[in-house]
Protein backbone atom coordinates (compact mmCIF):
# COMPACT_ATOMS: atom_id res chain seq x y z
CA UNK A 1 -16.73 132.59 170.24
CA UNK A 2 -14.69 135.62 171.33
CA UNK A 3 -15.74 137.04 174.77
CA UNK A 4 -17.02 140.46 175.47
CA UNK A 5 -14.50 142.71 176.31
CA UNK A 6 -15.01 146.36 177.52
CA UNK A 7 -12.52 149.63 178.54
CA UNK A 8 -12.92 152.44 179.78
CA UNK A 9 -12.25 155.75 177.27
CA UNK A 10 -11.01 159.53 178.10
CA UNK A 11 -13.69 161.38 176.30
CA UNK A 12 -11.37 164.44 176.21
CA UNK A 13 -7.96 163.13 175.43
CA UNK A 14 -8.69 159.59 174.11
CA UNK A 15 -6.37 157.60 177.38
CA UNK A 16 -7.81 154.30 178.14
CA UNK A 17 -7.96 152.77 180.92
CA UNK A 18 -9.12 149.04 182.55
CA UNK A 19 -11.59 150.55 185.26
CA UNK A 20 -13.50 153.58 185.56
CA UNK A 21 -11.31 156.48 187.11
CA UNK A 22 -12.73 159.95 188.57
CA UNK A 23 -9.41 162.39 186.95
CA UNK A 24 -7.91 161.50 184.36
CA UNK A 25 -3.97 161.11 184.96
CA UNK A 26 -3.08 162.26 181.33
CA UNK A 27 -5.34 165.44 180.75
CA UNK A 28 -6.45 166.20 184.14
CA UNK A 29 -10.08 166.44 183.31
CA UNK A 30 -12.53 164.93 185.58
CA UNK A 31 -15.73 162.69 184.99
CA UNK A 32 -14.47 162.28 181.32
CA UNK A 33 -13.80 158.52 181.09
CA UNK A 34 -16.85 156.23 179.30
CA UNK A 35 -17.18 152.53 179.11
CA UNK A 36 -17.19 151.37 175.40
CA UNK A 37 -16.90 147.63 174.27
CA UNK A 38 -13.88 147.08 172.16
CA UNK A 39 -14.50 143.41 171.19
CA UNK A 40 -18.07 141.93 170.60
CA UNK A 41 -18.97 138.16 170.63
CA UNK A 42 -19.78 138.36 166.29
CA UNK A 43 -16.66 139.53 164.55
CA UNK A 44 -17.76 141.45 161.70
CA UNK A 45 -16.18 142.31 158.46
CA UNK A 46 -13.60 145.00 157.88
CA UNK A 47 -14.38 148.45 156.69
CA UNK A 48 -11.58 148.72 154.43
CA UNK A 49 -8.85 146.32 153.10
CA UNK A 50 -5.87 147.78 151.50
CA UNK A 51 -3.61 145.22 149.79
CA UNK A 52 -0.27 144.20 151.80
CA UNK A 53 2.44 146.28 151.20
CA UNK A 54 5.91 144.85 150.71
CA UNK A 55 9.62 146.28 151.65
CA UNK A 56 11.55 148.42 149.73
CA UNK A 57 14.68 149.84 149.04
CA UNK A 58 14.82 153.43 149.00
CA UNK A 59 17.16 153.67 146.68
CA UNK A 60 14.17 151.84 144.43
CA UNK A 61 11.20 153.45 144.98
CA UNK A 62 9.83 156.19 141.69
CA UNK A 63 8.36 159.48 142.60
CA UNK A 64 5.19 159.21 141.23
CA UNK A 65 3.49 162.30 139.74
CA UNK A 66 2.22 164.32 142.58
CA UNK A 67 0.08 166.81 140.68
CA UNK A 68 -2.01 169.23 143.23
CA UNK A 69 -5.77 169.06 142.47
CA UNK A 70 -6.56 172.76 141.41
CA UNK A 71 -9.57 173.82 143.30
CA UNK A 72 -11.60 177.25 142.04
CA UNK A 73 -11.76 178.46 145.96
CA UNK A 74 -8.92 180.84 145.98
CA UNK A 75 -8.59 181.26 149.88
CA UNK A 76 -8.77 177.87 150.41
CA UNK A 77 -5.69 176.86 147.23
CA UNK A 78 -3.93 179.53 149.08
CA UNK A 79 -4.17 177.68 152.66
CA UNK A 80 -3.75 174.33 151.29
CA UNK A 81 -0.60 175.00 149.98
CA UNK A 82 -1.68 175.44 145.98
CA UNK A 83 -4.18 172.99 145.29
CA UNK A 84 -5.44 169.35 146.86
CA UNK A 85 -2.27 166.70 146.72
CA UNK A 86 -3.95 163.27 145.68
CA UNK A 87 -4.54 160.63 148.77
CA UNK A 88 -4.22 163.24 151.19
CA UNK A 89 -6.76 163.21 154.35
CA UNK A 90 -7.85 166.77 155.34
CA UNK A 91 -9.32 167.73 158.97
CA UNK A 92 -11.58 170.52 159.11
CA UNK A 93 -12.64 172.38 162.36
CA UNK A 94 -14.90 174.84 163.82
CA UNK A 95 -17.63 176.00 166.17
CA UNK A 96 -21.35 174.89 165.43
CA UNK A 97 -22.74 177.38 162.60
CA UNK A 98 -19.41 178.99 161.40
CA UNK A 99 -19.81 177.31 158.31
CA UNK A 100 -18.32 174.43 157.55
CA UNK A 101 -20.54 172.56 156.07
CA UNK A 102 -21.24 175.53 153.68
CA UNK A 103 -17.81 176.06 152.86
CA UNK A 104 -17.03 172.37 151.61
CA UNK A 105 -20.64 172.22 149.77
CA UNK A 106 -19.48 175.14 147.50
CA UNK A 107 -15.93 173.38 146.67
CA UNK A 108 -18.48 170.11 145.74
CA UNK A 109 -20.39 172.42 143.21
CA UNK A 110 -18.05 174.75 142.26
CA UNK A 111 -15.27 171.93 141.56
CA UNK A 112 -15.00 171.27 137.98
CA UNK A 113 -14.03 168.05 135.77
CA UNK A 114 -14.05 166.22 138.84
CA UNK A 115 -16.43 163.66 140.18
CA UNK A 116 -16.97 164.37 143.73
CA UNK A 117 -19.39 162.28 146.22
CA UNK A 118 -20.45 164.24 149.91
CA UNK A 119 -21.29 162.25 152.86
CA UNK A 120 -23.66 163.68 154.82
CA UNK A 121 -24.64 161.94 158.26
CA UNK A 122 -25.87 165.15 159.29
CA UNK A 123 -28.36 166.55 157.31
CA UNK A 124 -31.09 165.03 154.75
CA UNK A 125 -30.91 165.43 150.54
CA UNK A 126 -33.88 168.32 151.19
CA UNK A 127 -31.46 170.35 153.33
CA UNK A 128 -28.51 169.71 151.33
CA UNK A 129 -30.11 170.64 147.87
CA UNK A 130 -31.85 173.79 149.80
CA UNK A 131 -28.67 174.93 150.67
CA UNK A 132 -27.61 174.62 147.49
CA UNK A 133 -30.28 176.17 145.90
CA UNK A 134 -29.23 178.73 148.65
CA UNK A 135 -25.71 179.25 146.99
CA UNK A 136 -27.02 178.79 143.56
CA UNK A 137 -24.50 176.67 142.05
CA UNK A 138 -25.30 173.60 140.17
CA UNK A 139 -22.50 170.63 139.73
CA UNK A 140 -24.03 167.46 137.48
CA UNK A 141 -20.92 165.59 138.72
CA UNK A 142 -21.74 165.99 142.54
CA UNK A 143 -23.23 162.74 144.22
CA UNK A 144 -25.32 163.46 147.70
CA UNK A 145 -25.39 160.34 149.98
CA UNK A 146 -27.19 160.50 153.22
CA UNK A 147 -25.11 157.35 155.14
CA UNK A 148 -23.55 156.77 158.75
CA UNK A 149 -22.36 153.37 158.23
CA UNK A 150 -18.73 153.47 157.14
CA UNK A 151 -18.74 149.52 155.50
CA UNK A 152 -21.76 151.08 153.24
CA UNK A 153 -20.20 154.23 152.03
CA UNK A 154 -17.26 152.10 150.76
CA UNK A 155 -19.30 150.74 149.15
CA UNK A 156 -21.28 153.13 147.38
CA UNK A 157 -17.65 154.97 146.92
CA UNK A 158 -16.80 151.60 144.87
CA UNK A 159 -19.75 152.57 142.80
CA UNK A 160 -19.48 155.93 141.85
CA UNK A 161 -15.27 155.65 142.33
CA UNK A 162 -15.85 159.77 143.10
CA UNK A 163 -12.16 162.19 142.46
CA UNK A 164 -13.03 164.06 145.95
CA UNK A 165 -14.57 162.96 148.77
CA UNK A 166 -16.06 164.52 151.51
CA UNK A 167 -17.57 163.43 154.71
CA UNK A 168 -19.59 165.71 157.20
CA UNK A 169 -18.80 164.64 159.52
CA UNK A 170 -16.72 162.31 161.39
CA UNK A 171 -18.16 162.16 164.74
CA UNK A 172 -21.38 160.86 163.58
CA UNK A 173 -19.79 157.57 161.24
CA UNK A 174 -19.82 154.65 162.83
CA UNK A 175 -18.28 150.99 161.76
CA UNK A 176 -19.73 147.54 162.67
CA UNK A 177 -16.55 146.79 163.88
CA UNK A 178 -16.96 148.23 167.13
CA UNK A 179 -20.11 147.84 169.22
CA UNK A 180 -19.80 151.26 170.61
CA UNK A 181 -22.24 154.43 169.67
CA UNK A 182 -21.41 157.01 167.02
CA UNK A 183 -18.94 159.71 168.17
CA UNK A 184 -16.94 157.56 170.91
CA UNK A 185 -13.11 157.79 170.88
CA UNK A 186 -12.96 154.48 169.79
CA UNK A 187 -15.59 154.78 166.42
CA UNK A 188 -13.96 158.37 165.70
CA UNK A 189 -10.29 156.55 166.01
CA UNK A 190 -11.12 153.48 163.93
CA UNK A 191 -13.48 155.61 161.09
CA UNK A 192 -10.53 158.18 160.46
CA UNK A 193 -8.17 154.99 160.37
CA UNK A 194 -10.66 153.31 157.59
CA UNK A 195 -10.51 156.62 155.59
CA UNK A 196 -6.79 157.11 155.75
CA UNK A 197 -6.21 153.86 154.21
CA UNK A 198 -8.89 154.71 151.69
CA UNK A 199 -7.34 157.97 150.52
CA UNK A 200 -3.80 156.59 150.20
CA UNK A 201 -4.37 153.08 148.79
CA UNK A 202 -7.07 154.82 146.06
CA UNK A 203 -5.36 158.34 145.54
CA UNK A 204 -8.64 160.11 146.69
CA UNK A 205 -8.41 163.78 148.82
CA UNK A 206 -10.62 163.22 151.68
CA UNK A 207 -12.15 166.22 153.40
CA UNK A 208 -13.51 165.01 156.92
CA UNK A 209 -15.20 168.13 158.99
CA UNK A 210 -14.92 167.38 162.80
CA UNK A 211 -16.93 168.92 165.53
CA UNK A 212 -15.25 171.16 168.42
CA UNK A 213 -15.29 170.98 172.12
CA UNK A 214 -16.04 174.24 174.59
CA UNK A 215 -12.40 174.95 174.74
CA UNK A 216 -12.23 175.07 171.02
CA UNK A 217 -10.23 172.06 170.02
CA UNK A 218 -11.51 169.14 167.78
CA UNK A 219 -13.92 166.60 169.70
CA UNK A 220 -11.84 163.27 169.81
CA UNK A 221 -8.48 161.76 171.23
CA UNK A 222 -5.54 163.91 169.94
CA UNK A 223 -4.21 161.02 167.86
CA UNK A 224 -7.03 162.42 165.37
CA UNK A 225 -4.85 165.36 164.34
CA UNK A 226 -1.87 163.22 164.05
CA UNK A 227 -3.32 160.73 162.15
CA UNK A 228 -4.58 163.19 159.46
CA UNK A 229 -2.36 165.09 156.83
CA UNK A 230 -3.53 168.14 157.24
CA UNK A 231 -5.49 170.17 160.07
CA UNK A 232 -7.63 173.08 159.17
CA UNK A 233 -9.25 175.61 161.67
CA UNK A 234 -12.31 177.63 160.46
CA UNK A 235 -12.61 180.53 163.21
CA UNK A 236 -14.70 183.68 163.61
CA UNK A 237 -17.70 185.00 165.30
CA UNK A 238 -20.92 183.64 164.72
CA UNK A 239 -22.37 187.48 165.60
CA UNK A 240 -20.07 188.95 162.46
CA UNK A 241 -19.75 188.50 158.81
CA UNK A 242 -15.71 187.50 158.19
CA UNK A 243 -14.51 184.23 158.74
CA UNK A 244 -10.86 182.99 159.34
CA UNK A 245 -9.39 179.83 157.70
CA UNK A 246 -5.88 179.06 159.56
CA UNK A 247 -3.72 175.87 158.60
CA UNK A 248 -2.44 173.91 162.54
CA UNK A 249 -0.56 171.35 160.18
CA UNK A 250 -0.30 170.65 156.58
CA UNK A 251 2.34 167.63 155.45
CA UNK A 252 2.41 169.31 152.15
CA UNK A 253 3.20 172.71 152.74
CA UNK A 254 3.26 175.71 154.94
CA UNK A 255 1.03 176.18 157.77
CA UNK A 256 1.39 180.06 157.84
CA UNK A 257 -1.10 180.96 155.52
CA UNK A 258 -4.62 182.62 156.02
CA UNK A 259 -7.80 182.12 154.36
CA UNK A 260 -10.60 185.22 154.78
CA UNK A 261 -14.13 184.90 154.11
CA UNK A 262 -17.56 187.12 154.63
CA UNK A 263 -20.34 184.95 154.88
CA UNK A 264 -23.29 186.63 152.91
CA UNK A 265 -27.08 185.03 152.26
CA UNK A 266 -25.34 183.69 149.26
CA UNK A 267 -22.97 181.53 150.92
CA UNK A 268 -18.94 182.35 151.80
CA UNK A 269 -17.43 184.87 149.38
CA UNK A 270 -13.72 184.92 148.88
CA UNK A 271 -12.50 188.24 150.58
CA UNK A 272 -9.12 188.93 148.21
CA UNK A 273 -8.53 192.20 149.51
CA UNK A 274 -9.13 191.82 153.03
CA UNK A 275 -7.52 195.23 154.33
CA UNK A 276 -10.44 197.20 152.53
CA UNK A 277 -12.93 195.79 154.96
CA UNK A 278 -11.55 195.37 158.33
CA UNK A 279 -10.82 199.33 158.12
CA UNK A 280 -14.12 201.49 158.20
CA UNK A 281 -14.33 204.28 155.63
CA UNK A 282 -14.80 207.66 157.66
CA UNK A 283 -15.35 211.11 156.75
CA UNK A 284 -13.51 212.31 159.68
CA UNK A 285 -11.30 211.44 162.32
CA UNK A 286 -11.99 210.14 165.59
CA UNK A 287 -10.29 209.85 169.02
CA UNK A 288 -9.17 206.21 170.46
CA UNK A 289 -8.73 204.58 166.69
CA UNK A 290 -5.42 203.68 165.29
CA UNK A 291 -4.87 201.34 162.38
CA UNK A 292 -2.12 198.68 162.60
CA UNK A 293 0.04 196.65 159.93
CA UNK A 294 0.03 193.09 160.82
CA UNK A 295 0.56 190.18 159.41
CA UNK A 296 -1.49 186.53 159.25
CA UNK A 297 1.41 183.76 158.17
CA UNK A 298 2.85 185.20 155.33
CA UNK A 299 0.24 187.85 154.62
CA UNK A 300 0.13 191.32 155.34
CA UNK A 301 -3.09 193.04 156.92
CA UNK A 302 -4.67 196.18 158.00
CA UNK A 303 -6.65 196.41 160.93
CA UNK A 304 -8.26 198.71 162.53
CA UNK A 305 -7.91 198.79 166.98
CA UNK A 306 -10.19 200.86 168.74
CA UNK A 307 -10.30 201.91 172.20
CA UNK A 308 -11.99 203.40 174.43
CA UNK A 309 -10.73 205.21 177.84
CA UNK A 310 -13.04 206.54 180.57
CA UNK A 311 -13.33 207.40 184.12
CA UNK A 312 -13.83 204.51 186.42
CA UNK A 313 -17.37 205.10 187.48
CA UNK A 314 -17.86 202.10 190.46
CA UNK A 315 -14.42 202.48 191.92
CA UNK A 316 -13.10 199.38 190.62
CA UNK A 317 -11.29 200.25 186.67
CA UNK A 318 -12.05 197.55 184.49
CA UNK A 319 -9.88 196.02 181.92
CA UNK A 320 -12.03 194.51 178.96
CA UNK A 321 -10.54 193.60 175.64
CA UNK A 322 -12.05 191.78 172.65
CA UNK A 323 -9.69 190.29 169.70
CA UNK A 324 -6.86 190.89 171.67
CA UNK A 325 -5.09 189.10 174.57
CA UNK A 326 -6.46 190.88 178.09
CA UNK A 327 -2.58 189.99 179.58
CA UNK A 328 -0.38 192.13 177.04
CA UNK A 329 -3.66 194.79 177.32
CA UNK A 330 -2.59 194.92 181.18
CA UNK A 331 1.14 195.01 179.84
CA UNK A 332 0.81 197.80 177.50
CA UNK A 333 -1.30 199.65 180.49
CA UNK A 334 1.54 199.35 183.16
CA UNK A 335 4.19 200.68 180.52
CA UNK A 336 2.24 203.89 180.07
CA UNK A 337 2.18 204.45 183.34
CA UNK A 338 5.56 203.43 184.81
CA UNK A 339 7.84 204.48 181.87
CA UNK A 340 6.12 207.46 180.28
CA UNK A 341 3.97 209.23 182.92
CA UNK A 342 0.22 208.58 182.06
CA UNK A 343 -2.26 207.81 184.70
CA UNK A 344 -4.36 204.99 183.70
CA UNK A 345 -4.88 203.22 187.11
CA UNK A 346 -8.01 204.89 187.64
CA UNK A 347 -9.83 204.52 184.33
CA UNK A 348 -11.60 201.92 182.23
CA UNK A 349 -9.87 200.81 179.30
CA UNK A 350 -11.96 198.84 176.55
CA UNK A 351 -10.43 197.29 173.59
CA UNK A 352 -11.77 196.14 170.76
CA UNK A 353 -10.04 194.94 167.44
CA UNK A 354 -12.62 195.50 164.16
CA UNK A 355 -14.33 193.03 162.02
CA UNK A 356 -14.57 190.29 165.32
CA UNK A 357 -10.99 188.91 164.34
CA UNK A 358 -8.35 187.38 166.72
CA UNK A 359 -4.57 188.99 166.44
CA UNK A 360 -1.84 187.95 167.82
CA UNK A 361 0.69 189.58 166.31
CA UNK A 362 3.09 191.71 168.56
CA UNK A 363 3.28 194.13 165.63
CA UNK A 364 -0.21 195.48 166.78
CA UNK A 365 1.13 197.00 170.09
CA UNK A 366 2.15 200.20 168.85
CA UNK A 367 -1.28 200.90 166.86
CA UNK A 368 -2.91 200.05 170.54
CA UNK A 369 -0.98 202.21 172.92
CA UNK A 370 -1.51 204.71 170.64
CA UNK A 371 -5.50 204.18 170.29
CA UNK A 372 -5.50 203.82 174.15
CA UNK A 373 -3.62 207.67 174.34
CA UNK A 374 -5.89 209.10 171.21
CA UNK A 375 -8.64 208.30 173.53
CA UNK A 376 -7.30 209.18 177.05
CA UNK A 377 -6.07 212.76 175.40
CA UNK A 378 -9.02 213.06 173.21
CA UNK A 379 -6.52 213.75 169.98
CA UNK A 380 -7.87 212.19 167.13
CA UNK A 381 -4.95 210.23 165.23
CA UNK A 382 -4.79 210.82 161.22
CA UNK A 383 -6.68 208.27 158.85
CA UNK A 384 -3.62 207.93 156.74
CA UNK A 385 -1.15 207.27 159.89
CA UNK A 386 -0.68 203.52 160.13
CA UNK A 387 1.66 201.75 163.21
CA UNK A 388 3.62 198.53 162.66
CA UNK A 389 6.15 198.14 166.17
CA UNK A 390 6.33 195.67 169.59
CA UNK A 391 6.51 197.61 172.77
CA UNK A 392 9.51 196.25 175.31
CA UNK A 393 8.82 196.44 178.99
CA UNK A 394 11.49 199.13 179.27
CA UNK A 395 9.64 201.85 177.12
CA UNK A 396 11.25 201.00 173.92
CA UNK A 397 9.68 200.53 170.35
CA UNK A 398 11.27 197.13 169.01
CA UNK A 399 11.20 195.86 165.76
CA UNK A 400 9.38 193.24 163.83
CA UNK A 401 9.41 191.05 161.11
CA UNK A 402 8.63 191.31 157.40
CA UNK A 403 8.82 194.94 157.67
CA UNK A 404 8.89 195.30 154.20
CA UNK A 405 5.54 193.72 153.57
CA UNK A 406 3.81 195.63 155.85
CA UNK A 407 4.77 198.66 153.98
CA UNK A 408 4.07 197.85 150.81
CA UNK A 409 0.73 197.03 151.75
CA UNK A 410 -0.10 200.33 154.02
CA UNK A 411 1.60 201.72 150.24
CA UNK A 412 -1.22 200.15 148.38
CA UNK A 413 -4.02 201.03 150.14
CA UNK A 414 -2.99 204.87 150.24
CA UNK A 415 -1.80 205.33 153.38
CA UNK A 416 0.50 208.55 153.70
CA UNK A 417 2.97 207.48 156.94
CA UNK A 418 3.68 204.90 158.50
CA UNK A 419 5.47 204.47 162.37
CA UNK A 420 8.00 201.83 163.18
CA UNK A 421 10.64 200.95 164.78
CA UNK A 422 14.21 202.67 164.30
CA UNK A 423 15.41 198.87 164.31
CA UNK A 424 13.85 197.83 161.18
CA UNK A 425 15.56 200.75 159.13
CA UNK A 426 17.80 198.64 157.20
CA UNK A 427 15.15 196.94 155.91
CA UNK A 428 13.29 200.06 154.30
CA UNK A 429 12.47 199.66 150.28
CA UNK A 430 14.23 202.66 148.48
CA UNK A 431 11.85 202.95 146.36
CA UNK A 432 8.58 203.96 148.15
CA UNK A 433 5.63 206.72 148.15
CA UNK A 434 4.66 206.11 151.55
CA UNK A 435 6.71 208.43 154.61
CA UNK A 436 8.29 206.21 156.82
CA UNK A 437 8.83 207.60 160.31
CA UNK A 438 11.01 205.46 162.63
CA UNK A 439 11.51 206.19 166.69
CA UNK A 440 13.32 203.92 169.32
CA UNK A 441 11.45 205.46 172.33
CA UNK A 442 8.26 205.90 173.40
CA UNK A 443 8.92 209.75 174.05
CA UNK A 444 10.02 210.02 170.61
CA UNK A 445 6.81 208.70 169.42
CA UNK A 446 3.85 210.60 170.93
CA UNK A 447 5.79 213.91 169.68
CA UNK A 448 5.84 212.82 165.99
CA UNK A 449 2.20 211.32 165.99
CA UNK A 450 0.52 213.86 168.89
CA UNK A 451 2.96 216.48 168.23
């Protein structure tokens, strides 16, 4: 009879260790480390047995036909990397109520000519077929199962033998293996183990959602993301409609693509066009707004950066910017006033970047300095004026990358100039409708756009 044998568990970073500890030596957190028993006195059966693999030459092994899975979700083919490779294992992330578990419900129903079974440890059939009623979309090859023991959904999967599966979520599975309670590092470790060798010894995608901690990565040791193929991050605030779907790592293709959704009563909807609605259709202009050509991975965007600049009424000016980092804010501030002469010192500066989504492109400095002087000035910039530069520390406007993207897009959506750095000329189309004004100093900016 095998003794009892315990450790004791990181519950942020997954280190173990033979005794309790107060800090953690590997993350630094403190009060994080759990007892959970990693060998029981009845050894159970195993989850999952994949047949023994043998050695082999290199030289011998066959490609075998690695067809992508075509899936009708545009955004989500596009983040992927073109479709769902067979056997791959697929992490998905995000805060409580983003949607997650909406998102992966409509890829079960909307999914054709493939059998797909959801595990839900979550919520009950009622909710789930609410919720689809909800989306209205009806699939008569999606199988519901309501089931937290891993050694039973094996075998229900041997059943049904689904195309897709998909499991909601990891952190409440739980395998007779280990004695400990569902969502410890060492269940989460040995469930996502189980599945991998699932996926690649059957040829199944597995989606697995996982939950997030307060600092917004996924609950569970680290080895999690490097166990899994591919790591996607559903982002976006709860308080607005558009959602973000960002790639962290994908083994089967690139991880700078974007995924943009508005979540409706309906469900997500699939925002192709995503320019049209982070920019707000007005009849006018307006002082402090300033539109700015980023880009998301490999795709272009329009967003729209507002600010607003004020007298600093209890003494104290205040710095407050949402969407964009509060550190290059300060940056930008101290530029304007060292290298071109405008007194901001003593006024409140709010930022705020439209639509509740998170840039960090340095592309989107120009557009701000130039909302932040629009509003300090009161000089209301042009609706069809769109900004695509860094700002240098020195005063100067540097250039950026995929220029020529940027362009085409501020092209198609009708804008009538667009600012940028006198760096990126060489990379110009010829062939364009759109005015493109270039400057290498700050000087030279404000008098094209302020005049």
């Amino acid at each position: 009879m095998a003794k009892v044998k315990s450790a004791f568990f990181c519950q942020n970073c997954g280190a173990q260790s033979p005794k309790w500890i107060g800090k953690c030596p590997a993350c630094g957190e403190w009060n994080t480390y759990v007892e959970e028993v990693i060998q029981s006195e009845v050894k159970t059966t195993n989850s999952f047995t994949a047949p023994i693999d043998k050695p082999m030459l290199i030289t011998d092994v066959v490609n075998e036909d690695s067809t992508r899975i075509p899936i009708p979700d545009k955004e989500l083919n596009r983040v992927l990397g073109d479709g769902l490779v067979p056997g791959s294992l697929t992490l998905f992330g995000g805060e409580p109520g983003i949607g997650k578990s909406t998102l992966l419900l409509q890829i079960a129903l909307t999914v054709k000519n493939l059998k797909v079974l959801y595990i839900s440890g979550e919520e009950s059939r009622e909710q789930l077929n609410m919720r689809a009623t909800r989306i209205g979309i009806k699939n008569p090859q999606c199988y519901i199962l309501t089931e937290t023991l891993l050694q039973n959904i094996f075998q229900q999967a041997e059943a049904v033998k689904p195309q897709l599966l998909i499991v909601d979520s990891i952190q409440t599975l739980y395998t007779s293996q280990i004695d400990s309670s569902p969502g410890s590092i060492s269940q989460i470790r040995q469930c996502t183990a189980d599945l991998m060798r699932y996926a690649k010894t059957t040829h199944v995608p597995v989606f697995i959602i996982g939950h997030i901690t307060k600092d917004g990565s996924i609950a569970g040791p680290k080895v999690l993301e490097h166990m899994v193929d591919t790591v996607l991050q559903f982002e976006g605030d709860t308080h607005h409609l558009y959602r973000l779907l960002r790639t962290t790592k994908n083994r089967f293709g690139s991880t700078n693509e974007l995924g943009i959704y508005e979540m409706t009563g309906a469900g997500l909807r699939e925002v192709s066009n995503p320019s049209e609605v982070l920019i707000t259709a007005r009849e006018e202009p307006v002082s402090g707004v300033a539109i700015a050509a980023i880009t998301e991975g490999a795709r272009p965007l329009l967003i729209e950066t507002q600010a607003l600049v004020s007298s600093a009424v209890y003494g104290t000016p205040q710095r407050s910017s949402t969407g964009y980092d509060l550190r290059r804010l300060s940056m930008m501030l101290a530029v304007l006033e060292k290298r071109c002469g405008f007194r901001l010192g003593t006024k409140d500066v709010f930022l705020n970047i439209a639509g509740g989504i998170k840039v960090d492109d340095p592309a989107t400095d120009l557009a701000i300095v130039t909302a932040i002087l629009s509003s300090s000035e009161e000089i209301p910039v042009s609706p069809k004026f769109c900004f695509a530069a860094e700002i240098g520390l020195s005063g100067e406007i540097r250039p950026v990358n995929r220029i020529e993207q940027r362009i085409a897009e501020a092209e198609k959506m009708g804008f009538e100039q667009i600012f940028i750095s006198r760096y990126n000329k060489k990379s110009i189309p010829e062939k364009t409708t759109i005015k493109v004004q270039t400057a290498g100093k700050m000087e030279e900016f404000f008098g094209k756009v302020f005049g």
